[in-house]
Each structure stands twice: as C-alpha cells, then as structure tokens.
N, C-alpha and C. Protein backbone atom coordinates (compact mmCIF):
# COMPACT_ATOMS: atom_id res chain seq x y z
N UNK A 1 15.17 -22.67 -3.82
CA UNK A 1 15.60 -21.28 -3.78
C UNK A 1 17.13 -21.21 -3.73
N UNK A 2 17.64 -20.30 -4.35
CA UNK A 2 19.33 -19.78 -4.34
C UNK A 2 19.34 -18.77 -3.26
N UNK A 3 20.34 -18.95 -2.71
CA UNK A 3 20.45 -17.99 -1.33
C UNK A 3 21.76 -17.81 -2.01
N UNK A 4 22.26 -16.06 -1.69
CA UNK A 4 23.66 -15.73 -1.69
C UNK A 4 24.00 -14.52 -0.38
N UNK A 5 25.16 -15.01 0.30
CA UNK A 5 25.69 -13.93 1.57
C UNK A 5 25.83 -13.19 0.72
N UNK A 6 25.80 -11.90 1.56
CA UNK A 6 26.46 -10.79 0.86
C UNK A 6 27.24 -9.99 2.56
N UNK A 7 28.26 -9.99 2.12
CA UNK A 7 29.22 -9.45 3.05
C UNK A 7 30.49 -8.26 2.74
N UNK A 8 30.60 -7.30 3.30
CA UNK A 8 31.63 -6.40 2.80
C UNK A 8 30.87 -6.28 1.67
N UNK A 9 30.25 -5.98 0.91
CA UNK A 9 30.09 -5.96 -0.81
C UNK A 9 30.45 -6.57 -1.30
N UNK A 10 30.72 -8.44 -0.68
CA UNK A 10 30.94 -9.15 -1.88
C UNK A 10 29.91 -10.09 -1.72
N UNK A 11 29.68 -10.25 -2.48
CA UNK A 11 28.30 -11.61 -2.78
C UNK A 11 28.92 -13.10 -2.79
N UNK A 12 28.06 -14.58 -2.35
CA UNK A 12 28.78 -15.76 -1.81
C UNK A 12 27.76 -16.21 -2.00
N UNK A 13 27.56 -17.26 -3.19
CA UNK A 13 26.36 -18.08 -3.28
C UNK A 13 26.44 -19.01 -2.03
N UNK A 14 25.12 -19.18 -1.54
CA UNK A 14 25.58 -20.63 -0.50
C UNK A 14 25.42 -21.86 -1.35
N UNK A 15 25.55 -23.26 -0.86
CA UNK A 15 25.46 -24.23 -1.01
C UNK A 15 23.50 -24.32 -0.97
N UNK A 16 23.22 -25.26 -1.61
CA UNK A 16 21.66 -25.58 -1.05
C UNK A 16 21.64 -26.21 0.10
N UNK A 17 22.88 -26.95 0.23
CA UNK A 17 22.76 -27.67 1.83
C UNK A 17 22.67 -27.10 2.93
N UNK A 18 23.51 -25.52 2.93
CA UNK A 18 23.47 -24.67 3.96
C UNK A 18 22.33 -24.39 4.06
N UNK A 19 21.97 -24.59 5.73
CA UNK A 19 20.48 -24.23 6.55
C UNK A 19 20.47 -22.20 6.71
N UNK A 20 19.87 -21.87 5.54
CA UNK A 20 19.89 -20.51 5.96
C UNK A 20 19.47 -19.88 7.28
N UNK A 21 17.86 -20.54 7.76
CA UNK A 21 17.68 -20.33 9.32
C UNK A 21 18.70 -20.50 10.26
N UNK A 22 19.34 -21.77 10.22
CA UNK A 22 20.64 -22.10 11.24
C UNK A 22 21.70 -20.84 10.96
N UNK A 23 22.14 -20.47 9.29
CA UNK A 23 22.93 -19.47 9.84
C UNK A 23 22.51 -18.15 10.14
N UNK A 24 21.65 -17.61 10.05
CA UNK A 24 20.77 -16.59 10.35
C UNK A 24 20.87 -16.38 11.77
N UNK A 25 20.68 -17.51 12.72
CA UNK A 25 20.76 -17.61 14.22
C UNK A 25 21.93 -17.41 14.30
N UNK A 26 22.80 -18.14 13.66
CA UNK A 26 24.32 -17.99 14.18
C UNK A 26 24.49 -16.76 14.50
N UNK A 27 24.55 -16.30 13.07
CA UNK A 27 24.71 -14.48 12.75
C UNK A 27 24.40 -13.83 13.75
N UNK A 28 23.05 -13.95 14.09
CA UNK A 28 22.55 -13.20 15.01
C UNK A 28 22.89 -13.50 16.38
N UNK A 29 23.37 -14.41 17.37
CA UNK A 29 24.19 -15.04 18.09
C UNK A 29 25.50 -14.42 18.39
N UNK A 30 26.16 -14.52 16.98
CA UNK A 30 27.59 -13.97 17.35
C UNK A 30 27.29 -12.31 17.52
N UNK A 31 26.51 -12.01 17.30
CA UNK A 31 26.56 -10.39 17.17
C UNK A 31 26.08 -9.97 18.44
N UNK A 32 25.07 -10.85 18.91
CA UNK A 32 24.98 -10.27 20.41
C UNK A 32 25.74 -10.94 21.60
N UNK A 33 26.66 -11.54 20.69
CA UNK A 33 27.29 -12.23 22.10
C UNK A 33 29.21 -10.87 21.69
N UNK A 34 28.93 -10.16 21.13
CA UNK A 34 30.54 -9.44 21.16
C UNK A 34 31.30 -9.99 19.65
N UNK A 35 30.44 -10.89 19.18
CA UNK A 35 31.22 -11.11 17.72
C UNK A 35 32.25 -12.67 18.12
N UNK A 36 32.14 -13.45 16.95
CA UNK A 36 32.95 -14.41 16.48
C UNK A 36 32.48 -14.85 15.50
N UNK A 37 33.50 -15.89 14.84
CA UNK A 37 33.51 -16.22 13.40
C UNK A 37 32.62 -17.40 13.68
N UNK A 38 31.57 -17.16 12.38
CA UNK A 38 30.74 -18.24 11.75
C UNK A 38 31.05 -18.58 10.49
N UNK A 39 31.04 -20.26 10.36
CA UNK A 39 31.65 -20.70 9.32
C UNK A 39 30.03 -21.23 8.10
N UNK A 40 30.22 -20.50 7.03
CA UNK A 40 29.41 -20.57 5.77
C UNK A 40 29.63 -21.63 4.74
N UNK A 41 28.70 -22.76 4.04
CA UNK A 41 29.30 -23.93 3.02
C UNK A 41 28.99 -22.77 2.28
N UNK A 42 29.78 -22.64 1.02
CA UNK A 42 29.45 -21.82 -0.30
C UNK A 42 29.17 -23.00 -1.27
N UNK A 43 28.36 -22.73 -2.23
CA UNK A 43 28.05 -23.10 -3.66
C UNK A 43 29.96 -23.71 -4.11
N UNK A 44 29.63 -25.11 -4.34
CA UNK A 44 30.67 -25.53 -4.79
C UNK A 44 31.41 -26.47 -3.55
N UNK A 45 31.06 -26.46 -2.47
CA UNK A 45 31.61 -26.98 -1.06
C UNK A 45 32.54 -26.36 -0.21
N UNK A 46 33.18 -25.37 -0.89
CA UNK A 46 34.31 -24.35 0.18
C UNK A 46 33.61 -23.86 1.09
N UNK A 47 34.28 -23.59 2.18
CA UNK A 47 33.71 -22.74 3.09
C UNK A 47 34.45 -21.54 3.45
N UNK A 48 33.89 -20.68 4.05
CA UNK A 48 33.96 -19.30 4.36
C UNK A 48 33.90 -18.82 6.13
N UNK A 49 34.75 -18.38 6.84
CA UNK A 49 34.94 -17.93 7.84
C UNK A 49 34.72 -16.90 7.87
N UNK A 50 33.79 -16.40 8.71
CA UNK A 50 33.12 -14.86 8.44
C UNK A 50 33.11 -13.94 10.03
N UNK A 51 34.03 -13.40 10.18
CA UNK A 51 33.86 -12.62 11.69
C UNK A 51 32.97 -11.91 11.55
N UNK A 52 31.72 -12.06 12.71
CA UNK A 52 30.63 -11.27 12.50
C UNK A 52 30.21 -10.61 14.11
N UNK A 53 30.60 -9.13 14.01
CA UNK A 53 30.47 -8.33 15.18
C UNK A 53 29.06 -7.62 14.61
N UNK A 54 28.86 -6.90 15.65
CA UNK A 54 27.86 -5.90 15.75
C UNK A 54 27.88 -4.74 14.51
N UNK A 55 28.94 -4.34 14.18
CA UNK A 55 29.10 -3.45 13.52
C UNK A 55 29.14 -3.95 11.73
N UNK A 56 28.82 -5.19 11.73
CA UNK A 56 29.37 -5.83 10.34
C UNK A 56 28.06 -5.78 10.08
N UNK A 57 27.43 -5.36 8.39
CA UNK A 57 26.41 -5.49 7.61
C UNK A 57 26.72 -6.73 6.72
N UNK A 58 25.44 -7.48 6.88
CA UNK A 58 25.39 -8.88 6.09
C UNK A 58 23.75 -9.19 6.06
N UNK A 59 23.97 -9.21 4.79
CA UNK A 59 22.22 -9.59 3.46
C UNK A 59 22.42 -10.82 3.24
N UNK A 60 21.37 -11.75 3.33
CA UNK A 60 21.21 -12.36 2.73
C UNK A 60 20.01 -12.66 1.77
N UNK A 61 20.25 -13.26 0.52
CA UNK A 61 19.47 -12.64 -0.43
C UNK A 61 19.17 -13.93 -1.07
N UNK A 62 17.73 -13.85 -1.29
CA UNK A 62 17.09 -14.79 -1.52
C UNK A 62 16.38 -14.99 -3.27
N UNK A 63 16.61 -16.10 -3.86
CA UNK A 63 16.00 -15.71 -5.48
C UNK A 63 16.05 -17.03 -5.96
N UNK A 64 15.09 -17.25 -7.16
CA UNK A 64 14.19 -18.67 -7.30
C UNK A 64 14.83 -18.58 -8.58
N UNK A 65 15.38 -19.62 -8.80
CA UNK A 65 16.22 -20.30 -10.04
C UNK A 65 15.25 -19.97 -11.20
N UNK A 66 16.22 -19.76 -12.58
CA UNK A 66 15.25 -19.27 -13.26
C UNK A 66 15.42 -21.16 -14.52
N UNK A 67 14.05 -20.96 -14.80
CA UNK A 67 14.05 -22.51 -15.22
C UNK A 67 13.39 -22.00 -17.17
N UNK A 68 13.93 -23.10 -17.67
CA UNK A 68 13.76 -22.78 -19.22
C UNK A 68 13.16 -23.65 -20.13
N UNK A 69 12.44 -23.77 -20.84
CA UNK A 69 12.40 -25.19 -21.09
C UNK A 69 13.05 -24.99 -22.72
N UNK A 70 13.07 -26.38 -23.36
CA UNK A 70 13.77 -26.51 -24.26
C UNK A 70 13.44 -25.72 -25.31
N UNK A 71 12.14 -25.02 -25.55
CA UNK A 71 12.02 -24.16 -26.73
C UNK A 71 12.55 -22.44 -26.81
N UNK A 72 12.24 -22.73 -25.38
CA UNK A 72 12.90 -21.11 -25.19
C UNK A 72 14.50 -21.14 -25.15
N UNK A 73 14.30 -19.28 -25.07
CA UNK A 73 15.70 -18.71 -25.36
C UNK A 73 15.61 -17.87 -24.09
N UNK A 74 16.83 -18.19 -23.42
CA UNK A 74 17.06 -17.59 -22.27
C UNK A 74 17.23 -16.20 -22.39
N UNK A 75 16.96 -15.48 -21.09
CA UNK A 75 16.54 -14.25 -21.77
C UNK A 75 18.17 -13.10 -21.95
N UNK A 76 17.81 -12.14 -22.76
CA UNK A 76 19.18 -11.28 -22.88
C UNK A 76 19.94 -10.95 -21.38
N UNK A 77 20.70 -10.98 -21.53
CA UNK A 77 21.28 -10.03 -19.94
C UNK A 77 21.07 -8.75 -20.14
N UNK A 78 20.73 -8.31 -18.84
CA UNK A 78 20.32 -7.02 -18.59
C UNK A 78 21.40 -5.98 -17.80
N UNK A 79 21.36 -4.80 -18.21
CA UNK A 79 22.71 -4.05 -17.72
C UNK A 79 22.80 -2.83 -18.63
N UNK A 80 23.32 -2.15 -17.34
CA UNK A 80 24.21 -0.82 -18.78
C UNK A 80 25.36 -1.18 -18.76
N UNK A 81 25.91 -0.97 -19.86
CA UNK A 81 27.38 -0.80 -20.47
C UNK A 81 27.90 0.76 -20.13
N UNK A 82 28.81 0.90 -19.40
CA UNK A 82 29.95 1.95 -18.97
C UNK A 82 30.37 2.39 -20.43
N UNK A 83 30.78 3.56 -20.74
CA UNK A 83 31.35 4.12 -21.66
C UNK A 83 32.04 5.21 -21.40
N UNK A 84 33.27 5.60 -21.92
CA UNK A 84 34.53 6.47 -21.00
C UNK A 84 34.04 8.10 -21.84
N UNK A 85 34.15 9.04 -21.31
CA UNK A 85 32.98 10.18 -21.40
C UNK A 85 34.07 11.18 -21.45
N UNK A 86 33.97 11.36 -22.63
CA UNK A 86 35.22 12.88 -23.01
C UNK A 86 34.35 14.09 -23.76
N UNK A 87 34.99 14.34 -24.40
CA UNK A 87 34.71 15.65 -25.24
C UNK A 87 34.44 15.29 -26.47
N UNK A 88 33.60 15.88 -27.30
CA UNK A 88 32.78 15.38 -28.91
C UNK A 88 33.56 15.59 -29.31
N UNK A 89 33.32 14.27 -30.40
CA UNK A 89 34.57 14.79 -31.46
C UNK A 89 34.79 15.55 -32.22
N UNK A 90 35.80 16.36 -32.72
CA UNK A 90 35.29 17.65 -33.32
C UNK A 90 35.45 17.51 -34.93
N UNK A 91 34.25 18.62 -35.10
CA UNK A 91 34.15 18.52 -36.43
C UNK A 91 34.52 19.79 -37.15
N UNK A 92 35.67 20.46 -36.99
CA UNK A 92 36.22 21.18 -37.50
C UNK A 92 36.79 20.34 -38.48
N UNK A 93 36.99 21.34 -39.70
CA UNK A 93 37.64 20.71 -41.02
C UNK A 93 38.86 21.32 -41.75
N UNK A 94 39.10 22.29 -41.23
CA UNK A 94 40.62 23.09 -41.47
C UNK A 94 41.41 23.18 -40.59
C-alpha cells in the first residue's frame, strides 16, 4: 500500500518503510500531550518535521499501487481542465 500525509493541504508520500501505526500513535500522542514535533520518512528518504497540536488537521491516506502488465495501456488521466471564462465571442459583422 502507498500511504501519503496530508497536512496543511499539502500531500507527502511516505516512505514504505515508515510504520504508519507508529506514526499514527505519535500523532495522536503529541496532540494530547499539548503538541510537539513528529518527525515523518517521506518517499525518497527526506524527512519532515511536523508540529502537531490539537488544533492541526492531518489525513492520512491510504491507496494500492496501481499495477499494469505489459499489454496494457495505462489508463488516461482523469481531471477537468480549467478554462478562463469571459464573454462570447461576438459575432457581429459590421
């Protein structure tokens, strides 16, 4: 499984090595003890210092690698596209 923090609104893949239960306790630890920083491995080996009080919202989010095999075609990305929203163009002709 891929685990990613999500903190402030930013998303933080973890490492697979990181024990999600272990930081889960942490989390929950520092928050009832008045808050202090718990340190996160991210995807890639950096780590992340995360002050975590009572008042701080943090997801963590859980999702199963998507696997392909050689005949397939991975699938399209999914999304809307933003488009900047004015006034029609006009079709006056004089």
């Amino acid at each position: 499984m891929n685990h990613t923090l999500i903190l402030g609104g930013r998303s933080y893949p973890l490492d697979v090595a990181q024990s999600v239960d272990g930081l889960e306790e942490d989390i929950l630890t520092a928050a009832r003890d008045g808050g202090r920083f718990v340190v996160v491995t991210l995807a890639g080996g950096s780590r992340l210092s995360c002050l975590v009080t009572q008042g701080v919202s943090i997801a963590i989010e859980e999702a199963a690698p998507l696997e392909f095999t050689d005949q397939e075609e991975p699938p399209a990305p999914t999304g809307r596209r933003l488009h900047a929203v004015g006034p029609p163009p006009s079709t006056h002709t004089g």
